[in-house]
N, C-alpha and C. Protein backbone atom coordinates (compact mmCIF):
# COMPACT_ATOMS: atom_id res chain seq x y z
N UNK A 1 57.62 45.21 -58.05
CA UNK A 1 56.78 45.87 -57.08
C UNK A 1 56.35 47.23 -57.64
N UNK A 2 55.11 47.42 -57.67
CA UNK A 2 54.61 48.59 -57.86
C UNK A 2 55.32 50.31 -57.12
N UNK A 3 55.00 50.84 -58.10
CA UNK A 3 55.76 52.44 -57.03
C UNK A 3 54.54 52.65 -56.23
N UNK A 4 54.28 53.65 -55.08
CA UNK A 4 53.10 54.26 -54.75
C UNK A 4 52.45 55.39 -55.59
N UNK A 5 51.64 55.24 -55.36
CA UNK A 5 50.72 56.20 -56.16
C UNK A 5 50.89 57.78 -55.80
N UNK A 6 51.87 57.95 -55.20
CA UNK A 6 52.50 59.75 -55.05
C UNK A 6 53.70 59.83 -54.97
N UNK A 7 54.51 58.86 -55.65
CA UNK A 7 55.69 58.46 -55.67
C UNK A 7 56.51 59.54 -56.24
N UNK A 8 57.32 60.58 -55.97
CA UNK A 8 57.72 61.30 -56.96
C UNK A 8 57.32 62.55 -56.65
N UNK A 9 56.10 62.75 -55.92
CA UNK A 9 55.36 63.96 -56.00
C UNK A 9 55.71 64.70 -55.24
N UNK A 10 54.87 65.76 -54.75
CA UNK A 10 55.44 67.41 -54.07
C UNK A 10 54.48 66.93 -52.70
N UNK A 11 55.04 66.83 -51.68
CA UNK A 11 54.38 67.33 -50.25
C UNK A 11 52.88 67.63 -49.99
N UNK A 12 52.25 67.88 -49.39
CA UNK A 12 51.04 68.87 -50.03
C UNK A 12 50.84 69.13 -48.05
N UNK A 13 49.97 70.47 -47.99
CA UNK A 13 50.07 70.34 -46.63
C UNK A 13 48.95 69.43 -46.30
N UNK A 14 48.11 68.99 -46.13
CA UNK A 14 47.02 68.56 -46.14
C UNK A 14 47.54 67.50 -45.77
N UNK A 15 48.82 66.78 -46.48
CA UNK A 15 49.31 64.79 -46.34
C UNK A 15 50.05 65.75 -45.13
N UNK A 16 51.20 66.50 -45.13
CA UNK A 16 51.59 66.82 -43.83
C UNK A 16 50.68 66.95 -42.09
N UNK A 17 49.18 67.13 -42.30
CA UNK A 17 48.44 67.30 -41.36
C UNK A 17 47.98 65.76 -40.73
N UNK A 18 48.01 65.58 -42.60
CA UNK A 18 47.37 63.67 -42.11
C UNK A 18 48.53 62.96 -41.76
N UNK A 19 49.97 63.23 -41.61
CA UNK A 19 50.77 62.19 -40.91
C UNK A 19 50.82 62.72 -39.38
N UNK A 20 50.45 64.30 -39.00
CA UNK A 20 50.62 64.47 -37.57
C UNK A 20 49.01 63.96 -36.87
N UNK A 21 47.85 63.59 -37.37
CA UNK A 21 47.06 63.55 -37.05
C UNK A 21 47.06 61.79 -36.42
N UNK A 22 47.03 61.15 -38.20
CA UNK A 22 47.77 59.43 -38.16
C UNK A 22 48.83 59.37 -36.73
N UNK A 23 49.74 59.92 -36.69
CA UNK A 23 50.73 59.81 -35.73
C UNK A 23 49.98 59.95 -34.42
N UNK A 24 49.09 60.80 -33.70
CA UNK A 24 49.12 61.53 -32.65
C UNK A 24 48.01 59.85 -32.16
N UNK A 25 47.45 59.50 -33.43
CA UNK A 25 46.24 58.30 -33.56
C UNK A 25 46.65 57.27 -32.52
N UNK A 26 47.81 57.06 -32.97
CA UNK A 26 49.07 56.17 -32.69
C UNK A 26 49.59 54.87 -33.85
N UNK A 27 49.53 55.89 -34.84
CA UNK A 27 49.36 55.02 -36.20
C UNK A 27 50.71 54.74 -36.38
N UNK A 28 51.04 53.69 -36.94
CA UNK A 28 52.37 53.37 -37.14
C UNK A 28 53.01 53.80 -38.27
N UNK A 29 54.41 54.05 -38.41
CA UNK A 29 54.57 54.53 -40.04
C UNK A 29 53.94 54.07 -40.93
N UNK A 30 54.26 52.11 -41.03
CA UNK A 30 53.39 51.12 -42.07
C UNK A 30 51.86 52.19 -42.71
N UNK A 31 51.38 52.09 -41.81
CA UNK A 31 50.14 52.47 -42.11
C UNK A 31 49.79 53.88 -42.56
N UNK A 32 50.40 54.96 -41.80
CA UNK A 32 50.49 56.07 -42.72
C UNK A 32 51.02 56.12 -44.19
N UNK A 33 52.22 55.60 -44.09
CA UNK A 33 52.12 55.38 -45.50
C UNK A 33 51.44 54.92 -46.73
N UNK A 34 50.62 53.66 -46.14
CA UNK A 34 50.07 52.94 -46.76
C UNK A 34 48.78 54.29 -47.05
N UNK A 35 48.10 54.77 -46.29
CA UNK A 35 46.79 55.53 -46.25
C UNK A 35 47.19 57.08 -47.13
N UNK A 36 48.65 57.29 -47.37
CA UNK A 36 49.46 58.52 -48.07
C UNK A 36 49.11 58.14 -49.55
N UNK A 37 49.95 56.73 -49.74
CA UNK A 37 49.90 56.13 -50.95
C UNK A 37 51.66 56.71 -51.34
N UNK A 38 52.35 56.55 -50.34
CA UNK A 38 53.95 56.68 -50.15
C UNK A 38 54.79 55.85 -49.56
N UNK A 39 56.19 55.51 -49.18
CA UNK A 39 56.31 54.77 -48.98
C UNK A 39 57.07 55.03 -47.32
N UNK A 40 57.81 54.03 -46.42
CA UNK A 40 57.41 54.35 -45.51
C UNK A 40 58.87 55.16 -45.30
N UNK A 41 59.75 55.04 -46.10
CA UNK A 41 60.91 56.04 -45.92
C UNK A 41 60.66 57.50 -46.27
N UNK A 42 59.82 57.69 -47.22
CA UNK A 42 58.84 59.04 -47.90
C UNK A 42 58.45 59.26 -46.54
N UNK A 43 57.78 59.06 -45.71
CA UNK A 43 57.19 59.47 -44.79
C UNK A 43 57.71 59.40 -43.50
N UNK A 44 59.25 59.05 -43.15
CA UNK A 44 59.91 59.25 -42.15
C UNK A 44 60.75 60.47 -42.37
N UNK A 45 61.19 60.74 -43.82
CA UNK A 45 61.79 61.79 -44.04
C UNK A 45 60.89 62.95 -43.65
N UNK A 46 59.72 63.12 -44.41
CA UNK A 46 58.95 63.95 -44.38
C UNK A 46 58.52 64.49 -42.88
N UNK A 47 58.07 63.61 -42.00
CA UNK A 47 58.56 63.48 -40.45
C UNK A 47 59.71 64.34 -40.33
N UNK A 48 60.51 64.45 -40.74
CA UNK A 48 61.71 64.65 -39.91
C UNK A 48 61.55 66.07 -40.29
N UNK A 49 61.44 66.47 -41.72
CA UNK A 49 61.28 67.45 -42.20
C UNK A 49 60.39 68.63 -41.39
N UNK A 50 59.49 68.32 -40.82
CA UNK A 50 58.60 68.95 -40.35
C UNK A 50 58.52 68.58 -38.69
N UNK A 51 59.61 68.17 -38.71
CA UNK A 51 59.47 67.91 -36.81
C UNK A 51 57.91 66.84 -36.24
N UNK A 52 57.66 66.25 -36.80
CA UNK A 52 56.76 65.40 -36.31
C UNK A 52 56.65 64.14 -35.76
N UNK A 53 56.62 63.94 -35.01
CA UNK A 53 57.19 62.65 -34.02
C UNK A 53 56.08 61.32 -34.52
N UNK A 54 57.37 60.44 -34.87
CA UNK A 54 56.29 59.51 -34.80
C UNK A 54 56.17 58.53 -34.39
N UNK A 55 55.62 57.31 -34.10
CA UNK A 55 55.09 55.86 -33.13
C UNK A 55 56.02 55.26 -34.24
N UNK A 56 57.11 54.18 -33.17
CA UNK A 56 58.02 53.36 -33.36
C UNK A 56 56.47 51.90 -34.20
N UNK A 57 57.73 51.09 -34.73
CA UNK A 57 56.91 50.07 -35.83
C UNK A 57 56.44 49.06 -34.47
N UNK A 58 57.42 48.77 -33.73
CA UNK A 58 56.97 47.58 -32.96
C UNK A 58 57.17 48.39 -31.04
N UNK A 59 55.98 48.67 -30.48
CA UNK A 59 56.50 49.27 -29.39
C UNK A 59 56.09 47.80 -28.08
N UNK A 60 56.45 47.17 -28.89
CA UNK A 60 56.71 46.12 -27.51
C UNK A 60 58.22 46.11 -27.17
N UNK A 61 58.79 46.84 -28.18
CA UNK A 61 60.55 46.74 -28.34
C UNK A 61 60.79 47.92 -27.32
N UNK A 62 60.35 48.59 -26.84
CA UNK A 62 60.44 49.70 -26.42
C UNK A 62 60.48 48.99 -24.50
N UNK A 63 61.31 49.70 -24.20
CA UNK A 63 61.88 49.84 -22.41
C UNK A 63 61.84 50.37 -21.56
């Protein structure tokens, strides 16, 4: 399997704006990541890092 294409790399604020923006969308991790070019644990950390809430993978699971 291929790495992502920012695999490794430094933060930038700009990807930080585009996961609260993606998120607020109601974008799912999958897909932020995918649109980062990271993967989707890269981008839950990074989430966490920065306090940014984000949309569960499957919210039919949700109660």
């Amino acid at each position: 399997m291929a790495k992502p294409r920012n695999n490794g790399k430094r933060w930038t604020e700009k990807e930080d704006n585009k996961i609260k923006t993606l998120a607020k969308k109601g974008a799912d991790t999958d897909k932020i990541a995918k649109e980062l070019g990271r993967t989707t644990d890269a981008v839950e950390q990074e989430a966490y890092r920065k306090n940014i809430t984000l949309n569960p993978k499957d919210k039919r699971n949700i109660h």
